[in-house]
Protein backbone atom coordinates (compact mmCIF):
# COMPACT_ATOMS: atom_id res chain seq x y z
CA UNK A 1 23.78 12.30 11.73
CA UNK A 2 24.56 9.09 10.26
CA UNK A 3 24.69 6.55 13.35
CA UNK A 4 26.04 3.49 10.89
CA UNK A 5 26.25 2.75 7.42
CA UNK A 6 26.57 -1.23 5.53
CA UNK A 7 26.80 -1.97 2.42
CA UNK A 8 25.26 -5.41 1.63
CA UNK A 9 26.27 -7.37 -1.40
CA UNK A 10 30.27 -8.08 -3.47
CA UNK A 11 28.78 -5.91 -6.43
CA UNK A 12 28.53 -8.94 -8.62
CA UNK A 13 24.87 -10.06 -8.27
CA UNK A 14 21.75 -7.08 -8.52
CA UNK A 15 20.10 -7.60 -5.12
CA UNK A 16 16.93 -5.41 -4.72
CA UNK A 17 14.81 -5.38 -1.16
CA UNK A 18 11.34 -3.86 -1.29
CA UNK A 19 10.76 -3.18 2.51
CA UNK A 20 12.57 -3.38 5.62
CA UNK A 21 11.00 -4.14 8.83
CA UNK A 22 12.48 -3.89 12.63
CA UNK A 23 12.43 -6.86 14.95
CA UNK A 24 12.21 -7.11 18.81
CA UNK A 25 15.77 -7.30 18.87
CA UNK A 26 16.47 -4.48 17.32
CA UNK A 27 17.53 -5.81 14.44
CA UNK A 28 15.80 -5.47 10.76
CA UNK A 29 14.49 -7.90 8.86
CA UNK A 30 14.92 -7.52 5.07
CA UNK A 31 12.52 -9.28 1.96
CA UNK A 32 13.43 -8.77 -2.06
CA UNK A 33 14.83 -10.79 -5.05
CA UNK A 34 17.97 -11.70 -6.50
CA UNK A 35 19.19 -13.03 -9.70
CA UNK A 36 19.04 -16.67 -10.28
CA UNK A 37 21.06 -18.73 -12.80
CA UNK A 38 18.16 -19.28 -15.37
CA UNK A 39 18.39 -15.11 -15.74
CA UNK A 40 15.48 -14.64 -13.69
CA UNK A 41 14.94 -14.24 -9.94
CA UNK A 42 14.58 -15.86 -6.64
CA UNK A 43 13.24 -15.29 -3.35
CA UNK A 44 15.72 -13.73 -0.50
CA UNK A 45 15.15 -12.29 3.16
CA UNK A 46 18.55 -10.85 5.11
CA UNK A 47 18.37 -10.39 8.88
CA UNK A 48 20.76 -7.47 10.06
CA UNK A 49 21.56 -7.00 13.60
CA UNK A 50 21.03 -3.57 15.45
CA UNK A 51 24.51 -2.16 13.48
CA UNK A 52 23.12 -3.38 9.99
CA UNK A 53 25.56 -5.91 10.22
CA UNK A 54 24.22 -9.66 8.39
CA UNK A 55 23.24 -12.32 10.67
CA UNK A 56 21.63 -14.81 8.11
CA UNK A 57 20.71 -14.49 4.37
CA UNK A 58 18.13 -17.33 3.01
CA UNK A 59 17.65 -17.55 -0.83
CA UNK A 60 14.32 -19.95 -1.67
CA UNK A 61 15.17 -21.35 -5.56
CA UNK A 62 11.92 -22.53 -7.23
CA UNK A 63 12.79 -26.15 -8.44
CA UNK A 64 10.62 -26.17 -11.18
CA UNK A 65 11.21 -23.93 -14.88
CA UNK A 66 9.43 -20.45 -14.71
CA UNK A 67 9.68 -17.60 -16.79
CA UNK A 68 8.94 -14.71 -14.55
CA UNK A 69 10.55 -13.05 -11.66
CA UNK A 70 9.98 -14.84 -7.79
CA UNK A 71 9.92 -12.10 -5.33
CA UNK A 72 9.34 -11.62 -1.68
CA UNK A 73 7.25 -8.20 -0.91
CA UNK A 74 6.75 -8.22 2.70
CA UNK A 75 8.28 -9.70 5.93
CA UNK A 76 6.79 -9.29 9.52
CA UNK A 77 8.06 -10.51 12.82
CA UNK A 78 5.04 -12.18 14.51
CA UNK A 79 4.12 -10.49 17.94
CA UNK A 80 2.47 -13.55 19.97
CA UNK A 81 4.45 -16.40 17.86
CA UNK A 82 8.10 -17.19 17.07
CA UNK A 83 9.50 -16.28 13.89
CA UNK A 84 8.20 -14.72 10.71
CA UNK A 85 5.32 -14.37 7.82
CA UNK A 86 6.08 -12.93 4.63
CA UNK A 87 4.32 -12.60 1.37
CA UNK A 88 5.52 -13.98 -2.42
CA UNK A 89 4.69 -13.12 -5.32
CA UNK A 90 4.73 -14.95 -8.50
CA UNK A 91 6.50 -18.24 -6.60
CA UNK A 92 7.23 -21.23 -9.26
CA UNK A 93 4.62 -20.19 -11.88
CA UNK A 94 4.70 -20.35 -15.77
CA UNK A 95 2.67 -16.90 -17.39
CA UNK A 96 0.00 -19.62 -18.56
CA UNK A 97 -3.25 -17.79 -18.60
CA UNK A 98 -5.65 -19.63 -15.99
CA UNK A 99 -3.12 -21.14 -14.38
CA UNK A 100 -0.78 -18.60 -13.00
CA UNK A 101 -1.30 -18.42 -8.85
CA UNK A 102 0.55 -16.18 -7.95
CA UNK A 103 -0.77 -15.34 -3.96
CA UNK A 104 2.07 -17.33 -1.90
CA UNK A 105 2.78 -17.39 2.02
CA UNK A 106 6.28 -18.61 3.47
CA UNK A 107 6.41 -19.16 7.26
CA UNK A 108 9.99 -18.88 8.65
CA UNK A 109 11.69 -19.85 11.69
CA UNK A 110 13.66 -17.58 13.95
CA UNK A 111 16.68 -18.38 12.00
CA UNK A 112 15.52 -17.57 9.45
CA UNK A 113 14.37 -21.65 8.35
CA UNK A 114 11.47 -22.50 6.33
CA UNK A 115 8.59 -23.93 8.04
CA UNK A 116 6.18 -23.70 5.24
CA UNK A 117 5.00 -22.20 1.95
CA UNK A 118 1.07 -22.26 1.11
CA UNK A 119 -0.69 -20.79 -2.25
CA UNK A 120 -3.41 -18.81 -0.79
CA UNK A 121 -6.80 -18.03 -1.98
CA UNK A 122 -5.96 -19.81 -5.18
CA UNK A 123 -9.30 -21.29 -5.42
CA UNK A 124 -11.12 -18.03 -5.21
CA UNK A 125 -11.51 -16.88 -8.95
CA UNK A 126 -10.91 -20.01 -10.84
CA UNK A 127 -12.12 -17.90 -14.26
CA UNK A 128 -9.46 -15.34 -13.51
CA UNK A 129 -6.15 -15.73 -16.03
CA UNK A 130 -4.12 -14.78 -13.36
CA UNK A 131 -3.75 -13.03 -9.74
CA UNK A 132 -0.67 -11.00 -8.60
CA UNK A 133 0.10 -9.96 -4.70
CA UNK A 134 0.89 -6.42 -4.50
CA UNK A 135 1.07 -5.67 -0.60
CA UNK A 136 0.50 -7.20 2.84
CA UNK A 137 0.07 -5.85 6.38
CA UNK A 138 0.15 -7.49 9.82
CA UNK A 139 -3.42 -6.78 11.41
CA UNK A 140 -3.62 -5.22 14.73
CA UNK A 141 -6.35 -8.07 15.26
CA UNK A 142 -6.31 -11.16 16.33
CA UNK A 143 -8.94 -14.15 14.97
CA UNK A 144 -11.60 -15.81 16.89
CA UNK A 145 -8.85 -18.34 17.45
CA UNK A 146 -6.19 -16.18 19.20
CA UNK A 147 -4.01 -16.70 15.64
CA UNK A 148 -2.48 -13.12 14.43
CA UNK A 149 -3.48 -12.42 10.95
CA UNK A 150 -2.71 -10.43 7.82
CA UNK A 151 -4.36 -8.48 5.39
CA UNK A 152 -3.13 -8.92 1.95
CA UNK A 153 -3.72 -6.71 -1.52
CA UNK A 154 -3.68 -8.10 -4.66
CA UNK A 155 -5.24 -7.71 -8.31
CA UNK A 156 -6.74 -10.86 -10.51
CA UNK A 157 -7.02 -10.46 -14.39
CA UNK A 158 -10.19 -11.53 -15.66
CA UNK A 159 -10.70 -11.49 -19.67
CA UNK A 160 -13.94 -9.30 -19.78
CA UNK A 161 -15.38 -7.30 -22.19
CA UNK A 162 -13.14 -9.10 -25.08
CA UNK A 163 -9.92 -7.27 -24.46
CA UNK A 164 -6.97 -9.41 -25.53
CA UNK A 165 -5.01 -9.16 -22.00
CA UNK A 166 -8.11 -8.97 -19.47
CA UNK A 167 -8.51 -6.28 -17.27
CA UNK A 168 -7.40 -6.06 -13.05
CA UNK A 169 -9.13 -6.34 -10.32
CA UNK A 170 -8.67 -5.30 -6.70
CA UNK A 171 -8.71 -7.69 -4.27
CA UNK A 172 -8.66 -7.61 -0.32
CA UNK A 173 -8.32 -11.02 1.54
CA UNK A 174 -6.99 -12.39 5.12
CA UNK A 175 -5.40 -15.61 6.01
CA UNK A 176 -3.68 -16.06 9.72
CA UNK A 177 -0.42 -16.85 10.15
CA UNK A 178 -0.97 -20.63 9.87
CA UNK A 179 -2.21 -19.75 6.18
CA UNK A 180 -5.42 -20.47 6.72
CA UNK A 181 -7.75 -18.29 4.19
CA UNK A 182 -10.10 -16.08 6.32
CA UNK A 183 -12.13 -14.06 3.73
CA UNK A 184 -11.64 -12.51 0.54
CA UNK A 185 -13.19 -9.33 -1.41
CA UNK A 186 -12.81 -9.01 -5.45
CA UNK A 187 -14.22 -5.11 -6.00
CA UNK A 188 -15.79 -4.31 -9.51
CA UNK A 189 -15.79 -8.29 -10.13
CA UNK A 190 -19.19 -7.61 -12.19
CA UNK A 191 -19.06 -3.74 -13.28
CA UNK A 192 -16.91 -2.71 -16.23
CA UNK A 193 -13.87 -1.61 -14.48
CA UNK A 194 -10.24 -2.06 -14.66
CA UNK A 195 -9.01 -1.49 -10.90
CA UNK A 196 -5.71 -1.55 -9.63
CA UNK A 197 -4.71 -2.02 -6.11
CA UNK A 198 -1.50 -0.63 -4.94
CA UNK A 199 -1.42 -0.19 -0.82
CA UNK A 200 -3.49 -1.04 2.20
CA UNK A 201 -3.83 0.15 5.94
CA UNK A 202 -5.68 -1.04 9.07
CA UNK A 203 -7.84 1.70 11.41
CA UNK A 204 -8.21 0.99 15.45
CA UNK A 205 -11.47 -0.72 14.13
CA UNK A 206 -10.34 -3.10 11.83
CA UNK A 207 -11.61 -1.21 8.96
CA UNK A 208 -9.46 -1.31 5.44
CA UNK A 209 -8.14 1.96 3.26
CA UNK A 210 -6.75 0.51 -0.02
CA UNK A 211 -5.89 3.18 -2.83
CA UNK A 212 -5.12 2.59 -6.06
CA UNK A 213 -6.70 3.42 -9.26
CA UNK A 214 -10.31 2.89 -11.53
CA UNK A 215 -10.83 3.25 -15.37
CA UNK A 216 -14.11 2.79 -16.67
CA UNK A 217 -13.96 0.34 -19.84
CA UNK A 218 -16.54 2.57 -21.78
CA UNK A 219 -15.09 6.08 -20.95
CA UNK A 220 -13.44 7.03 -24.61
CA UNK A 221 -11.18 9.67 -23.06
CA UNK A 222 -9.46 6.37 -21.53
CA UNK A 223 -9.20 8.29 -17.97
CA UNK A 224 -8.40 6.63 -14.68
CA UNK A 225 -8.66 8.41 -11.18
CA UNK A 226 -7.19 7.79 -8.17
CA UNK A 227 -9.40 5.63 -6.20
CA UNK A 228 -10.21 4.74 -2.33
CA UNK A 229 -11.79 1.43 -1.01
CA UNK A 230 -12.91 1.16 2.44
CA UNK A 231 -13.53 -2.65 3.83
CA UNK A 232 -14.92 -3.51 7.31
CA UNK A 233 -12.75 -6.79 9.12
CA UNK A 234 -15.12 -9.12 7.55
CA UNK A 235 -14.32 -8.21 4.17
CA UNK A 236 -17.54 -6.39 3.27
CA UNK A 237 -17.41 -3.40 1.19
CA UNK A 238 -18.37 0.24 2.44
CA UNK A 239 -17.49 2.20 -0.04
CA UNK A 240 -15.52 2.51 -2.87
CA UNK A 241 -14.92 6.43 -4.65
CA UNK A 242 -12.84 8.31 -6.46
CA UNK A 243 -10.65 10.41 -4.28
CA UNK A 244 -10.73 12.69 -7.72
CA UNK A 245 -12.37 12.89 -10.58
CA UNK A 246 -10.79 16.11 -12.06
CA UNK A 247 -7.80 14.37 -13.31
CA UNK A 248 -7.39 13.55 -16.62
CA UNK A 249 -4.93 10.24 -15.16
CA UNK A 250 -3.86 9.59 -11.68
CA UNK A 251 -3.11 6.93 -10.06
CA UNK A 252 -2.72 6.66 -5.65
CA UNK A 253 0.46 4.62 -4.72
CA UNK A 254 0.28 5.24 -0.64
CA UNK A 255 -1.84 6.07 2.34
CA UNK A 256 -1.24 6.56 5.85
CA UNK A 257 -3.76 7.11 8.69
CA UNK A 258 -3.76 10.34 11.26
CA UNK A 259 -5.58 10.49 13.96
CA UNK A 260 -7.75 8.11 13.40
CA UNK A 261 -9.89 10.57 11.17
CA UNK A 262 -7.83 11.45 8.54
CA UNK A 263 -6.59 9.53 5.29
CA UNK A 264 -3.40 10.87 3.63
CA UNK A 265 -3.01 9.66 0.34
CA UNK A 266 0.21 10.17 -2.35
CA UNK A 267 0.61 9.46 -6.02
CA UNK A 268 0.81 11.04 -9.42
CA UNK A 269 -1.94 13.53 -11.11
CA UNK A 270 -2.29 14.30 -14.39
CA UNK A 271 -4.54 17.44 -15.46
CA UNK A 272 -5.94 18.04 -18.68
CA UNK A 273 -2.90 19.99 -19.51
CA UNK A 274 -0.96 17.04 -19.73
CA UNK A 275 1.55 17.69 -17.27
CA UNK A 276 2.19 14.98 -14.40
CA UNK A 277 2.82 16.01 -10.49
CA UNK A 278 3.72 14.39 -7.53
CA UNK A 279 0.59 15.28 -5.55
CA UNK A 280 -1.09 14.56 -2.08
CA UNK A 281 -4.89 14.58 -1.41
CA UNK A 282 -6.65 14.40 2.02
CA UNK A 283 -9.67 13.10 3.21
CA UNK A 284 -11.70 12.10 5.66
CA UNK A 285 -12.81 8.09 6.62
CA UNK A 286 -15.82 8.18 4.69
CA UNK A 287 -14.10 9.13 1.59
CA UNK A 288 -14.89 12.90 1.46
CA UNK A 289 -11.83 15.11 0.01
CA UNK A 290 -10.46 17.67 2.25
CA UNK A 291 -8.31 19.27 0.03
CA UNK A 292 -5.58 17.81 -2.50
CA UNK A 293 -2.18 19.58 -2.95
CA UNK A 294 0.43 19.47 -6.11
CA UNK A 295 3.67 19.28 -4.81
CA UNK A 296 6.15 18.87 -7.06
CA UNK A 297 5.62 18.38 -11.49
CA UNK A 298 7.33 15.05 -11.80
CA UNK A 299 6.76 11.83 -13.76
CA UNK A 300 6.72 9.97 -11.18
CA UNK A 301 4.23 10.12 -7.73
CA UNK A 302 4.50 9.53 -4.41
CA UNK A 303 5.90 6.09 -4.15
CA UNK A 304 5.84 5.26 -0.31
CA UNK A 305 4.72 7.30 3.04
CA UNK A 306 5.71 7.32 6.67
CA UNK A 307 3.56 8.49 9.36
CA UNK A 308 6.49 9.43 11.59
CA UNK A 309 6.81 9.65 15.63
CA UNK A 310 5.71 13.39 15.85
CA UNK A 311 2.72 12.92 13.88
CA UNK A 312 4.27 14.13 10.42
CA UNK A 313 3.88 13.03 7.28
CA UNK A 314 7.46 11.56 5.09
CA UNK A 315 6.26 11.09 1.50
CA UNK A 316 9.08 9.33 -1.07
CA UNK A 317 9.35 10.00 -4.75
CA UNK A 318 11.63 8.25 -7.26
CA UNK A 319 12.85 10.63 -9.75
CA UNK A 320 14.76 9.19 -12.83
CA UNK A 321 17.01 12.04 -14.80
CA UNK A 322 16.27 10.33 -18.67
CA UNK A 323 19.26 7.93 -18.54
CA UNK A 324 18.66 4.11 -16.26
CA UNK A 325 21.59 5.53 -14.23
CA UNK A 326 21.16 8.72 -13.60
CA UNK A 327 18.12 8.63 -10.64
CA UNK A 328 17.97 9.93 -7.16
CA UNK A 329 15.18 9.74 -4.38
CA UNK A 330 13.42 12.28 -2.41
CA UNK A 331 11.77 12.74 1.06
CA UNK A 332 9.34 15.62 1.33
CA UNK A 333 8.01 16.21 4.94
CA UNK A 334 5.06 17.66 5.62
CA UNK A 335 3.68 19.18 8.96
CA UNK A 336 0.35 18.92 10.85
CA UNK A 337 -1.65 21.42 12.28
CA UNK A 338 -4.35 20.56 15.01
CA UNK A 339 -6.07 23.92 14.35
CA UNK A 340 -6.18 23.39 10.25
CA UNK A 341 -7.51 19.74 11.19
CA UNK A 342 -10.51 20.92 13.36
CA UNK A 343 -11.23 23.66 11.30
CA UNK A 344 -10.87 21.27 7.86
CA UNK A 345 -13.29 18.76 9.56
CA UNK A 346 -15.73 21.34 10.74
CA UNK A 347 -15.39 22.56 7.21
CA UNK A 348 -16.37 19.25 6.10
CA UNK A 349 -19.06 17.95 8.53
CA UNK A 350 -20.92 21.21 7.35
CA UNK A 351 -20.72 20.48 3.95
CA UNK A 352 -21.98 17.09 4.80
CA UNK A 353 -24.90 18.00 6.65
CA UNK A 354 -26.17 20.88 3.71
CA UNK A 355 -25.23 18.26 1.06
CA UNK A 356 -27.69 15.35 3.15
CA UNK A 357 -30.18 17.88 4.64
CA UNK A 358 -30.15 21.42 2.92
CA UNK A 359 -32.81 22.74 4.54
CA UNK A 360 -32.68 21.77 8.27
CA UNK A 361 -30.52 23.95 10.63
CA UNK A 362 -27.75 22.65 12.03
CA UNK A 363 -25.28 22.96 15.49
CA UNK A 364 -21.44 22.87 15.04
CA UNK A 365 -19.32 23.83 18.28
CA UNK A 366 -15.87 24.79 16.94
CA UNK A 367 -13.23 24.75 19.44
CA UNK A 368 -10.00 25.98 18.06
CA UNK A 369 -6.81 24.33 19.78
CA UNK A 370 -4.09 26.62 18.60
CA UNK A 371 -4.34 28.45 22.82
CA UNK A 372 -1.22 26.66 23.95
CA UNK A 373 2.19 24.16 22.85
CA UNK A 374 2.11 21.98 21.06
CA UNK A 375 -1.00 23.19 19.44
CA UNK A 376 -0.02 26.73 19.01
CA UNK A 377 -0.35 28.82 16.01
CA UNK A 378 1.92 28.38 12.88
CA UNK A 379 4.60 30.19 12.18
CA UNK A 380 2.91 31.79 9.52
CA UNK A 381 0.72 33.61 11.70
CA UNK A 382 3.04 34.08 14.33
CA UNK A 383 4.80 36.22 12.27
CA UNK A 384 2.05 38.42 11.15
């Protein structure tokens, strides 16, 4: 059932929004980019009310000449402080290698106002050509201060190994919401690896899930896997794997958390035969595939995921039909199971403990939960 519908825009200017976000109010708060004169593109964030109908728009116009496209990626409404944080990218910088600084903060007012802007963590990789923010997240933490923070993903280019346009980097840092840099964590700095970040999420410990991909500069078949980095709240490194190595290219896009144990991760696969799919993979916190699943053969992955109120999983895949206006969008749901869970992770701890100690016994008591509702047997087996 639709409950409202808005369109937002005359149909003269391309307006794209990357994320929307709900308020205490019940309204939504929207960040993205629209066209400036110069052909390029300039920051805007639209507040809608409960209805979806516009209570302020706020375009920022860089004053100085650029030559690439200013963009707001994320927008939060601050919990214990009035107003909002969002994150820019690419904010009033020319593509000058070594110069181009492109991890920006704006600090808005209720109405929407600008308070401040601050380049962040600009100073951190001064031989890097360039840095680009990908994604940002509010923390569930507070610092040592009382001052909410957030957790932002982004990839430096540093020219290693000799290749012409340098090679990325994936980078974890944390600033409150005064913009105050917190610590930072550049993964593979010194290994010979390009690695892309794409999306970040928090645990109920602080811990930090970023996937995106690795490529090894030596490996002549040129593959990349989808890869998993796991950072405590001080920025240290755990771990950092391949979710899998099987694929001849892949590349993770999303991950949500369930139940605090599991990691649900979306993207695109490619297999030695050359054929691409939309394609899930599970694990557990410590990195350790449960299983992975092709959903769908498809160009293009798993863009975005929802963890939604019944403890589902909402994956969303862009699909474009060979022509730039001929594309459509797709939600695939997928259900939990607590009895596939237990058993999966009983599965796993098992392997775990013959992998780290094959020839000591060991004690698993497996509890199945499928007795009663909610946690009843699938339908599947109902049937049978």
């Amino acid at each position: 059932v639709v409950l409202w519908e808005q369109k937002i825009g005359d149909g003269n200017r391309a307006i794209v929004f990357w994320h929307m976000y709900q308020c205490k109010d019940g309204g939504f708060i929207l960040p993205g980019a629209i066209p400036s004169d110069d052909e390029e593109a300039d920051v805007v964030f639209m507040k809608l009310n409960a209805c979806g109908e516009k209570e302020w728009c706020r375009i920022f116009l860089d004053s100085g000449s650029n030559n690439v496209h200013d963009f707001s990626i994320n927008i939060f409404p601050l919990e214990n402080e009035e107003g909002y944080i969002a994150l820019v990218s690419q904010w009033g910088s020319n593509f000058v290698p070594g110069s181009y600084k492109g991890i920006w903060l704006f600090r808005l007012a209720n109405d929407g106002s600008l308070i401040w802007i601050k380049n962040v963590f600009d100073e951190v990789h001064p031989e890097a050509w360039n840095e680009t923010a990908e994604e940002m997240l509010l923390s569930k933490f507070l610092t040592n201060e009382g001052k909410e923070k957030v957790i932002i993903t982004a990839w430096p280019i540093y020219n290693d190994y000799g290749f012409e346009y340098g090679w990325d980097k994936t980078m974890i840092c944390a600033a409150d919401v005064e913009g105050k840099e917190l610590w930072w964590a550049i993964h593979h700095q010194d290994e010979s690896y390009l690695s892309k970040p794409e999306f970040s999420v928090e645990d109920k410990y602080g811990n930090i899930y970023t996937v995106g991909r690795d490529e090894q500069y030596d490996d002549p078949l040129a593959n990349y896997y989808p890869a998993l980095v796991k950072t405590d709240k001080d920025g240290n490194k755990i771990f950092q794997e391949f979710i899998i190595d099987s694929t001849f290219k892949a590349n993770a896009f999303c991950i949500n958390i369930l139940n605090d144990t599991i990691l649900d991760i979306g993207g695109v696969w490619e297999y030695d035969d050359e054929v691409d799919y939309a394609a899930i993979a599970r694990t557990d916190t410590n990195g350790n595939l449960i299983m992975e699943k092709k959903v769908i053969q498809s160009d293009f992955g798993f863009s975005h995921s929802i963890k939604t109120i019944d403890n589902k999983e909402l994956f969303i895949k862009y699909e474009n039909w060979g022509t730039s206006t001929n594309s459509s969008v797709f939600l695939y749901k997928f259900n939990y199971n607590l009895d596939y869970d237990i058993a999966d992770q009983a599965s796993n701890w098992i392997k775990m403990q013959k992998a780290s100690a094959p020839d000591k016994p060991f004690f698993c008591y497996y509890a199945q939960g499928a007795t009663h509702a909610p946690h009843h047997a699938t339908k599947e087996w109902i049937d049978k």
